[in-house]
PDB file of N, CA and C in Angstrom:
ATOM      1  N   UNK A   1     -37.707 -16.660  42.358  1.00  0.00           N
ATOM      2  CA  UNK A   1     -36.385 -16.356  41.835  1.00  0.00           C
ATOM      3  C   UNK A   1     -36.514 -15.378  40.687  1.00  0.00           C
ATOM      4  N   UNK A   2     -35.384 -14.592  40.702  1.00  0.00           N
ATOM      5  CA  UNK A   2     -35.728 -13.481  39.476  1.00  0.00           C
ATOM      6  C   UNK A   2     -35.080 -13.981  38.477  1.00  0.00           C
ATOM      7  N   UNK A   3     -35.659 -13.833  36.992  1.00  0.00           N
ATOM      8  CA  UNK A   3     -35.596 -14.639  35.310  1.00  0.00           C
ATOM      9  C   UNK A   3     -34.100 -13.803  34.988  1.00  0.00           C
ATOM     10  N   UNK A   4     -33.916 -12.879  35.493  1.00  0.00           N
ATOM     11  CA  UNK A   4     -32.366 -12.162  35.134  1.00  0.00           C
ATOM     12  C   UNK A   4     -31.228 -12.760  35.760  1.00  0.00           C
ATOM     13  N   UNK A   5     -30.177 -12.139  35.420  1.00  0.00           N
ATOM     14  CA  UNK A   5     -28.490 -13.112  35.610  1.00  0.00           C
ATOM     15  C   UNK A   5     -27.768 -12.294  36.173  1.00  0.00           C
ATOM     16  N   UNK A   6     -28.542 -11.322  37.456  1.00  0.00           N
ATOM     17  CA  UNK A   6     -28.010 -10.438  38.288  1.00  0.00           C
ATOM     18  C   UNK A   6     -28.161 -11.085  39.497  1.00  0.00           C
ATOM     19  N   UNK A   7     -28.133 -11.997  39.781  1.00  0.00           N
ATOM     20  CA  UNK A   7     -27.484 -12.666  41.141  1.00  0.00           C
ATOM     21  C   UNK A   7     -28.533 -12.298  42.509  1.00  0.00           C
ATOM     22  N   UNK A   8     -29.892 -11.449  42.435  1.00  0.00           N
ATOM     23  CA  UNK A   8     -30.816 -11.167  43.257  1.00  0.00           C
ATOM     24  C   UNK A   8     -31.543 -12.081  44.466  1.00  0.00           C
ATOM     25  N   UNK A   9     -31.150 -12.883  45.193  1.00  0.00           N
ATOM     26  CA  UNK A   9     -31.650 -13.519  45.665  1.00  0.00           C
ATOM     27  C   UNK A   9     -33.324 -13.301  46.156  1.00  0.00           C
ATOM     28  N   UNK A  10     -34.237 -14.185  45.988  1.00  0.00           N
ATOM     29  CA  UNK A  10     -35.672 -14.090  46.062  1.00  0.00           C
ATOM     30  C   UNK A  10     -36.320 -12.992  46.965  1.00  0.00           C
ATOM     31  N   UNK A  11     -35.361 -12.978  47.981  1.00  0.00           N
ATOM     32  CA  UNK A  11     -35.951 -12.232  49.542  1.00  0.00           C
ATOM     33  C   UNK A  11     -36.091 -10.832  49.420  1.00  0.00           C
ATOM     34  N   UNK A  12     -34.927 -10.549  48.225  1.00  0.00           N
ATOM     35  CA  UNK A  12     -34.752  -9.086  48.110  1.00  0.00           C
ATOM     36  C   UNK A  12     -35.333  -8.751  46.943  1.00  0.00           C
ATOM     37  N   UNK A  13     -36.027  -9.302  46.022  1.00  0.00           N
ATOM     38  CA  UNK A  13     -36.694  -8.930  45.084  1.00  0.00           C
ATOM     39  C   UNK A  13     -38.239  -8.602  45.234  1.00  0.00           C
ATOM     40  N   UNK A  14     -38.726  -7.616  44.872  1.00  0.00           N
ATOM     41  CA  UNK A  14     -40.332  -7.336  44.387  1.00  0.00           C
ATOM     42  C   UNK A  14     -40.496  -7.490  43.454  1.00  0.00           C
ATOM     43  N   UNK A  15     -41.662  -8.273  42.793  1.00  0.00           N
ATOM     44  CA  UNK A  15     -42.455  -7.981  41.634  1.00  0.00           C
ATOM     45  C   UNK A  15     -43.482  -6.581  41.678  1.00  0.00           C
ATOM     46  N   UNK A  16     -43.102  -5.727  41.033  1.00  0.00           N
ATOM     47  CA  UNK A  16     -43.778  -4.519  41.222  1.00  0.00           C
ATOM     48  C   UNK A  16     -44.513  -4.238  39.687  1.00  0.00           C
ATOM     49  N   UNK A  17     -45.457  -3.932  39.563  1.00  0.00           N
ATOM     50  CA  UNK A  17     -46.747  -3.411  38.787  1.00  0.00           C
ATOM     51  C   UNK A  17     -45.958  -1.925  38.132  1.00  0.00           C
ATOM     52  N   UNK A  18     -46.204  -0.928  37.295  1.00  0.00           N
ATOM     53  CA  UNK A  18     -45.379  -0.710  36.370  1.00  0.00           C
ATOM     54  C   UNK A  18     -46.001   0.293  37.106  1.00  0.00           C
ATOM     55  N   UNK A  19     -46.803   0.782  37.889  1.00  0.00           N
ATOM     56  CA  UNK A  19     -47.633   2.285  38.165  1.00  0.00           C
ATOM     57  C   UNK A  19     -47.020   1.939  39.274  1.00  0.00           C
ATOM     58  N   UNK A  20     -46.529   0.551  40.172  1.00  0.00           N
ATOM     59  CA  UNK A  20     -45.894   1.068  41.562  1.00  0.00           C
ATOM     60  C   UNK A  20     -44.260   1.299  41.552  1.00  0.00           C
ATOM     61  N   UNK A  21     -44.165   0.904  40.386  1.00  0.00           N
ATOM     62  CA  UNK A  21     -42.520   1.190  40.020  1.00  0.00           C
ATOM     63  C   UNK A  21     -42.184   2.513  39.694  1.00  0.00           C
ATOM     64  N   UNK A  22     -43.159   3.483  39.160  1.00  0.00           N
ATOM     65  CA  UNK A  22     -43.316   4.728  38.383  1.00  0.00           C
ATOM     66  C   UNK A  22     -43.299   5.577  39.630  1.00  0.00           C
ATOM     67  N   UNK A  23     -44.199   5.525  40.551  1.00  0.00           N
ATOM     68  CA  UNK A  23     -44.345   5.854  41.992  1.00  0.00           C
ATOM     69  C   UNK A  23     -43.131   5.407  42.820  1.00  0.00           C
ATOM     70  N   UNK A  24     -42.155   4.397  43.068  1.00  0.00           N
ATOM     71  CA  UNK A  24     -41.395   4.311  43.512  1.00  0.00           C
ATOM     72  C   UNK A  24     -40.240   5.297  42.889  1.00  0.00           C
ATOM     73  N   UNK A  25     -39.895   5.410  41.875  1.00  0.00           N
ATOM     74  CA  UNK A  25     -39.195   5.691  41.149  1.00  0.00           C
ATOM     75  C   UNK A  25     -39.054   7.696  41.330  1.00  0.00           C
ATOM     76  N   UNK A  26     -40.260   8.130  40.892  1.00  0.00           N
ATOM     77  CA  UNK A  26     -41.308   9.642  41.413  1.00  0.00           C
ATOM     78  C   UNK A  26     -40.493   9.884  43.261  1.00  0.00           C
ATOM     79  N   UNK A  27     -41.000   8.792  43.811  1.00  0.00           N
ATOM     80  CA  UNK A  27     -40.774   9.118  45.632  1.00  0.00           C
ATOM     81  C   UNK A  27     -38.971   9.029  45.749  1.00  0.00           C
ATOM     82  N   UNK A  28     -38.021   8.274  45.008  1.00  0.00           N
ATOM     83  CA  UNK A  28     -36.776   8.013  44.958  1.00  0.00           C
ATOM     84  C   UNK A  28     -35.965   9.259  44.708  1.00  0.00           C
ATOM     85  N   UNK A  29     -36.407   9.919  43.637  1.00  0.00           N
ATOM     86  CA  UNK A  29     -36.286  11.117  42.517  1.00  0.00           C
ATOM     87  C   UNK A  29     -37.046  12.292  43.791  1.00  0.00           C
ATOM     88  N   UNK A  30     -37.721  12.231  44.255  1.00  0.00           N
ATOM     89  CA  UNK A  30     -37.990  13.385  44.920  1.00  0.00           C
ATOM     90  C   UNK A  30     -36.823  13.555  46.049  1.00  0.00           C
ATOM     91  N   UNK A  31     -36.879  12.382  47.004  1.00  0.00           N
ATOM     92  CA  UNK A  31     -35.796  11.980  47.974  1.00  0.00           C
ATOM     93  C   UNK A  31     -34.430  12.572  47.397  1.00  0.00           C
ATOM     94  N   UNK A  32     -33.851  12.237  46.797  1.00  0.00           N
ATOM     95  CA  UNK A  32     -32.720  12.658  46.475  1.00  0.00           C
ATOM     96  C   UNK A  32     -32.194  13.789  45.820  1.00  0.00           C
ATOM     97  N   UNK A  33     -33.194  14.683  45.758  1.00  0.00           N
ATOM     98  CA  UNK A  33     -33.492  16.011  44.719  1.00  0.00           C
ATOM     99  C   UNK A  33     -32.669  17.041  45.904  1.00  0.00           C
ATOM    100  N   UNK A  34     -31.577  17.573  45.613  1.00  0.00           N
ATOM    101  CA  UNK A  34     -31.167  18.710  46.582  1.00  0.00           C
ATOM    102  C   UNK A  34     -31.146  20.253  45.504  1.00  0.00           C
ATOM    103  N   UNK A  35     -31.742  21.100  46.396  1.00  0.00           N
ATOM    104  CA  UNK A  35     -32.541  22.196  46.136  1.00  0.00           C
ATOM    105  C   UNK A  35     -31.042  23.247  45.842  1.00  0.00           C
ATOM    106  N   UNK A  36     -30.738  23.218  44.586  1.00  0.00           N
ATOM    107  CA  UNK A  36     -29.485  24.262  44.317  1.00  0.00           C
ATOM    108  C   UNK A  36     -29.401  25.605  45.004  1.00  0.00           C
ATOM    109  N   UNK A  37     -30.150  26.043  45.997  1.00  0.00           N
ATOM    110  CA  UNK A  37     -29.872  27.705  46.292  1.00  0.00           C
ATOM    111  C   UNK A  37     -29.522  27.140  47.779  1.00  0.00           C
ATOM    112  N   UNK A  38     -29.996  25.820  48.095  1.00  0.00           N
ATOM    113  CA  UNK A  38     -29.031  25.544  49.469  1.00  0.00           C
ATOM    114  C   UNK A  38     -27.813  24.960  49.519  1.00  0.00           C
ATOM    115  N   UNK A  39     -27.437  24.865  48.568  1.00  0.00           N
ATOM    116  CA  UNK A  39     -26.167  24.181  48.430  1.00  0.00           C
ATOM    117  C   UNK A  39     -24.907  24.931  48.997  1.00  0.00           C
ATOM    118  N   UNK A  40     -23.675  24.885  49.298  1.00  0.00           N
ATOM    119  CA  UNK A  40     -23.057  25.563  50.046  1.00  0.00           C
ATOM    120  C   UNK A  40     -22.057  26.265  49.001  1.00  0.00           C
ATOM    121  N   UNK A  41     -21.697  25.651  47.518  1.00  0.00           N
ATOM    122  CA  UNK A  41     -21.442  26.628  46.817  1.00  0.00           C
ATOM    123  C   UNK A  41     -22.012  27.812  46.302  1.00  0.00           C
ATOM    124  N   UNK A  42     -23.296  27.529  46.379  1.00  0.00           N
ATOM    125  CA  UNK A  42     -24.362  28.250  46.037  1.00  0.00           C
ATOM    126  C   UNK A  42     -24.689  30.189  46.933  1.00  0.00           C
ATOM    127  N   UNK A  43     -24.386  29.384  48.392  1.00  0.00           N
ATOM    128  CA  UNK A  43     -24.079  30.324  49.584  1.00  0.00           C
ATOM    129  C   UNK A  43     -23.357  31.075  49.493  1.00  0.00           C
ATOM    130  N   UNK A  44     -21.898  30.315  48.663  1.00  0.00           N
ATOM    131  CA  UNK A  44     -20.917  31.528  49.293  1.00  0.00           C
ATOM    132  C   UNK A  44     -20.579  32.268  48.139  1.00  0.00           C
ATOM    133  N   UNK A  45     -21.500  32.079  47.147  1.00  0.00           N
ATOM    134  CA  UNK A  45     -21.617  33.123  45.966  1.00  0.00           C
ATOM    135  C   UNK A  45     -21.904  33.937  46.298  1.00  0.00           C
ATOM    136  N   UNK A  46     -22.377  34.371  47.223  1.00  0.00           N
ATOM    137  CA  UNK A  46     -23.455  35.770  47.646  1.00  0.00           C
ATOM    138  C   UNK A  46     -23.074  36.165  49.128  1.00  0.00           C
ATOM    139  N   UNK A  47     -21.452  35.718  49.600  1.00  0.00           N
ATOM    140  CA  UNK A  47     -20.813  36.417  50.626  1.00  0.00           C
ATOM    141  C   UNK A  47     -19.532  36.673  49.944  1.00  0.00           C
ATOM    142  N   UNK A  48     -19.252  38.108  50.449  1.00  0.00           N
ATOM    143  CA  UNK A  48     -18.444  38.665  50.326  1.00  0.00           C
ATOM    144  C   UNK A  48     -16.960  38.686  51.650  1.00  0.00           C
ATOM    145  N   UNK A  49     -16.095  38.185  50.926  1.00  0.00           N
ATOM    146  CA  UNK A  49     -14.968  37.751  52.392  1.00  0.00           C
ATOM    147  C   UNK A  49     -13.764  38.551  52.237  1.00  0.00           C
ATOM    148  N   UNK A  50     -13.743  39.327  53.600  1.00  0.00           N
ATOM    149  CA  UNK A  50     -12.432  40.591  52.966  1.00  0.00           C
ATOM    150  C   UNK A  50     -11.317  39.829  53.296  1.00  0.00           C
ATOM    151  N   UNK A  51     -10.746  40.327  52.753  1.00  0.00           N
ATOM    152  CA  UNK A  51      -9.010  40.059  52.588  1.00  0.00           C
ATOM    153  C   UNK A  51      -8.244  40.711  52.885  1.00  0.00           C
ATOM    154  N   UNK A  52      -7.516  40.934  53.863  1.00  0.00           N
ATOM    155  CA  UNK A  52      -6.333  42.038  54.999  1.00  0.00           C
ATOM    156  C   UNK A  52      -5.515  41.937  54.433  1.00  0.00           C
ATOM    157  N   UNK A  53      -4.733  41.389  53.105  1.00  0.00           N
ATOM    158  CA  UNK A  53      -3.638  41.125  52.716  1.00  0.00           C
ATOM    159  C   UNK A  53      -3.154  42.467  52.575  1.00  0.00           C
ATOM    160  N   UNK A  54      -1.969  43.183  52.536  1.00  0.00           N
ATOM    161  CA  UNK A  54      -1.262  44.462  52.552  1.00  0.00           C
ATOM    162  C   UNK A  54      -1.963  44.498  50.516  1.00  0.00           C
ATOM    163  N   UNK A  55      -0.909  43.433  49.632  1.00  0.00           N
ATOM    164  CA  UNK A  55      -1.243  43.580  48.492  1.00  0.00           C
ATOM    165  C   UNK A  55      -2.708  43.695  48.283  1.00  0.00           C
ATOM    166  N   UNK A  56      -3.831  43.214  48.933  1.00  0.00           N
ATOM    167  CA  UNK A  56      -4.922  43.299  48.485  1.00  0.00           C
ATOM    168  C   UNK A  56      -5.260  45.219  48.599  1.00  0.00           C
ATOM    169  N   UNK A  57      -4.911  45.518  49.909  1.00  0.00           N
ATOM    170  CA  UNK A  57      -5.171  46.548  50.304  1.00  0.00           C
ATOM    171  C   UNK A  57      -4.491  47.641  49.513  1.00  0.00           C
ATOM    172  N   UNK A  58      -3.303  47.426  49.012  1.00  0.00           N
ATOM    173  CA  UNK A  58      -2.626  48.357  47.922  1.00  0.00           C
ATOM    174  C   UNK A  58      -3.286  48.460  46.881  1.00  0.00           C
ATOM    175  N   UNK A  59      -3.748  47.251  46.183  1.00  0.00           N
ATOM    176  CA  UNK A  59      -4.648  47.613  44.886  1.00  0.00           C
ATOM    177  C   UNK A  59      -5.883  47.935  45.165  1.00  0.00           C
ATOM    178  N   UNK A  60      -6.576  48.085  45.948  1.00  0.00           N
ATOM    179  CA  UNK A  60      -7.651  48.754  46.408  1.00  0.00           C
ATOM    180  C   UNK A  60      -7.521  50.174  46.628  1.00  0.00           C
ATOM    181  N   UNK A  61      -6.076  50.402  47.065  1.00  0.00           N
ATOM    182  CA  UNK A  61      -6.307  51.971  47.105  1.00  0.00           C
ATOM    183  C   UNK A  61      -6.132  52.550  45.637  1.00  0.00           C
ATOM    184  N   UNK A  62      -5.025  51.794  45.176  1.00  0.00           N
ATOM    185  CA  UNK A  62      -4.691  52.500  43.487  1.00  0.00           C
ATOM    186  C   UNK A  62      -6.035  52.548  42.816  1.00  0.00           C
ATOM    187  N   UNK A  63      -6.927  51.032  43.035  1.00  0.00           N
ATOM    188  CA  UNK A  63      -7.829  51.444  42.216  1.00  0.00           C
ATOM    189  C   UNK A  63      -8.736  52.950  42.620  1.00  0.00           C
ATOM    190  N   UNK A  64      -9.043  53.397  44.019  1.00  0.00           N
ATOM    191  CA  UNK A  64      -9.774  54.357  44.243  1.00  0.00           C
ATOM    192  C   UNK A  64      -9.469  55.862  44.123  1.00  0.00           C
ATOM    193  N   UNK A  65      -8.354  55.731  43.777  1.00  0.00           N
ATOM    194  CA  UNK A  65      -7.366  56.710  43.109  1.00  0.00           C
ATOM    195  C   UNK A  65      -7.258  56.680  41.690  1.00  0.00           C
ATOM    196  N   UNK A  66      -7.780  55.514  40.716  1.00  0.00           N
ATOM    197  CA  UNK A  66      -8.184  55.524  39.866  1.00  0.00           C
ATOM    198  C   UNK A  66      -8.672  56.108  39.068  1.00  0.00           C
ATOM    199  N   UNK A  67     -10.041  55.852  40.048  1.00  0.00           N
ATOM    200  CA  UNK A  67     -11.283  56.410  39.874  1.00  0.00           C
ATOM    201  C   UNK A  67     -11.597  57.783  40.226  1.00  0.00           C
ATOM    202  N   UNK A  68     -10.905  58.291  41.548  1.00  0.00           N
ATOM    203  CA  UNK A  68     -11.084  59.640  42.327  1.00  0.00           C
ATOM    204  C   UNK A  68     -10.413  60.825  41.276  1.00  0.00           C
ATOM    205  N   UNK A  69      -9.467  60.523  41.053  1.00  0.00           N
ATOM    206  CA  UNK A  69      -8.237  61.680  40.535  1.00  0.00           C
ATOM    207  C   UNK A  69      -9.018  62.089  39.394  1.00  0.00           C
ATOM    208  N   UNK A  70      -9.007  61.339  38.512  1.00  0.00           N
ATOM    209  CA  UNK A  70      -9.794  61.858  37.224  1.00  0.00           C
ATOM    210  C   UNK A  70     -11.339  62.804  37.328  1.00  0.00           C
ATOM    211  N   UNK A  71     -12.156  62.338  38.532  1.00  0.00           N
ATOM    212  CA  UNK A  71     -13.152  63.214  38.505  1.00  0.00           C
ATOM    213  C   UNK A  71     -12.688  64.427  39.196  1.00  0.00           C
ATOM    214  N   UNK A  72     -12.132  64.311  40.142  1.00  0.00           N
ATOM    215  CA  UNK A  72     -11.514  65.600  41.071  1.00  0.00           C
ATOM    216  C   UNK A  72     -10.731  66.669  39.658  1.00  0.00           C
ATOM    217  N   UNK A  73     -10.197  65.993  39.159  1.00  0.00           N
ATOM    218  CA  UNK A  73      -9.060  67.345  38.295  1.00  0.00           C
ATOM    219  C   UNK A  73     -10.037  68.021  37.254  1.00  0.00           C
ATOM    220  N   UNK A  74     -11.691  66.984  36.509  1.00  0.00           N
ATOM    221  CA  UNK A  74     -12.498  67.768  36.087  1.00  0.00           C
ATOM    222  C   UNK A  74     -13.230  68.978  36.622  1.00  0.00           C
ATOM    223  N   UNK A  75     -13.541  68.617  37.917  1.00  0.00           N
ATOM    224  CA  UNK A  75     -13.991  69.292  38.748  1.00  0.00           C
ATOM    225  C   UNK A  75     -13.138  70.641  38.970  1.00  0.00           C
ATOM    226  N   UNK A  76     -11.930  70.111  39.380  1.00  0.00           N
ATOM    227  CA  UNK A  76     -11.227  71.291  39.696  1.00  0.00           C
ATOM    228  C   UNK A  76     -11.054  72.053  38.613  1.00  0.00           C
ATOM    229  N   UNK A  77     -11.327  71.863  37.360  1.00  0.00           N
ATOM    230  CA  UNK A  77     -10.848  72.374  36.018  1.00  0.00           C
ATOM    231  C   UNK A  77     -11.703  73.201  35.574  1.00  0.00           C
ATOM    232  N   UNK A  78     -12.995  72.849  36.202  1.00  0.00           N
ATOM    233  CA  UNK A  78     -14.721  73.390  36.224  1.00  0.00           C
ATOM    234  C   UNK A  78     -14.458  74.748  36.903  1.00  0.00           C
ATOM    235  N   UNK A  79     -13.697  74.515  38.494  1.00  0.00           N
ATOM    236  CA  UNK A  79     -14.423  75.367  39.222  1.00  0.00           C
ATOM    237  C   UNK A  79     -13.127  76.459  38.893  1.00  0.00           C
ATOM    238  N   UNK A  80     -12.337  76.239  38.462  1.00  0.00           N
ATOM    239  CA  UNK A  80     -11.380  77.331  38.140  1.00  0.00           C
ATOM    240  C   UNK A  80     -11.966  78.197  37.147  1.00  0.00           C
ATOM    241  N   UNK A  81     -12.473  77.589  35.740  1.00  0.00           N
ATOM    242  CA  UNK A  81     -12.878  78.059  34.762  1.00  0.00           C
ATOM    243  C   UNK A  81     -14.215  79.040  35.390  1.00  0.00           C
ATOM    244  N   UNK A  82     -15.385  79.043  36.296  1.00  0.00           N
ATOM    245  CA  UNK A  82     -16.163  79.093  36.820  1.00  0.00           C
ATOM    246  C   UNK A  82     -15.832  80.331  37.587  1.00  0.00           C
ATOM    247  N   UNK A  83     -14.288  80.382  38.253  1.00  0.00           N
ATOM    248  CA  UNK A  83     -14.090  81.157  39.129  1.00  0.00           C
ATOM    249  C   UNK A  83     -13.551  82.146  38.231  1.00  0.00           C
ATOM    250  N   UNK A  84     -12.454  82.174  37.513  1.00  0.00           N
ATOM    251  CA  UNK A  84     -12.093  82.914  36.383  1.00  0.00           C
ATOM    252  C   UNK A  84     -12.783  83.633  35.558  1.00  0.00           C
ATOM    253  N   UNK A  85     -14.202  83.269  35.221  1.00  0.00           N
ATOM    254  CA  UNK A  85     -15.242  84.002  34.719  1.00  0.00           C
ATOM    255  C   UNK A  85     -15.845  84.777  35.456  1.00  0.00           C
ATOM    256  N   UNK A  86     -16.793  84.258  37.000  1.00  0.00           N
ATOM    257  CA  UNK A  86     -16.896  85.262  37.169  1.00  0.00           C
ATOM    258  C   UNK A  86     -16.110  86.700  38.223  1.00  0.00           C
ATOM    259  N   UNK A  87     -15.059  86.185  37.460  1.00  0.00           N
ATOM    260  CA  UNK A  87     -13.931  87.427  37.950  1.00  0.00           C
ATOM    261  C   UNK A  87     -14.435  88.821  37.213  1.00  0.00           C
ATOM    262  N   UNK A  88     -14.471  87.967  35.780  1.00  0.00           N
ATOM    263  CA  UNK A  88     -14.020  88.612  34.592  1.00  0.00           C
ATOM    264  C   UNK A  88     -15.263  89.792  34.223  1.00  0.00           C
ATOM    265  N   UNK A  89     -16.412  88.831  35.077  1.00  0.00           N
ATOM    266  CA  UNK A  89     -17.766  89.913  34.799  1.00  0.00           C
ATOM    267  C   UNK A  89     -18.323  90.850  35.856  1.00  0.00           C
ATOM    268  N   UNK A  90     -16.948  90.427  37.433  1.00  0.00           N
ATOM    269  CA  UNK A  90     -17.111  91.639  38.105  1.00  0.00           C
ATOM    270  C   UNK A  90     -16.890  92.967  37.768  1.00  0.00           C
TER     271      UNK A  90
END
């Protein structure tokens, strides 16, 4: 019978040695150890899932128009200046 007041009946109790409890304990802890890069939140950090929504697709274009317009009008501002010169030294 076990000396504690947790209700254990004999059948289901071990007396275990403190190095086989440490080892049980080690093999329990390994068992139940799940490896964070398989986890399925873990997964879908690192997929990318498109979205057809019209609104998604609208701010996707504004943003690339964003980004486009401003280098294009330097450019164009370049090649005018560029062209204008060498007008000037024909």
């Amino acid at each position: 019978m076990c000396p504690c007041l947790c209700n254990v009946s004999s059948s289901n109790s071990k007396n275990l040695t403190h190095e086989a409890l440490v080892e049980l304990v080690k093999e329990l802890a390994k068992e139940l150890t799940v490896n964070k890069k398989e986890t399925s939140i873990s997964k879908r950090k690192l997929i990318s899932v498109g979205d057809e929504r019209q609104s998604a697709e609208t701010i996707g274009f504004i943003g690339v128009l964003a980004l486009c317009v401003p280098v294009l009008l330097i450019v164009s501002f370049d090649l005018i200046n560029l062209w204008s010169f060498r007008k000037q030294n024909n």
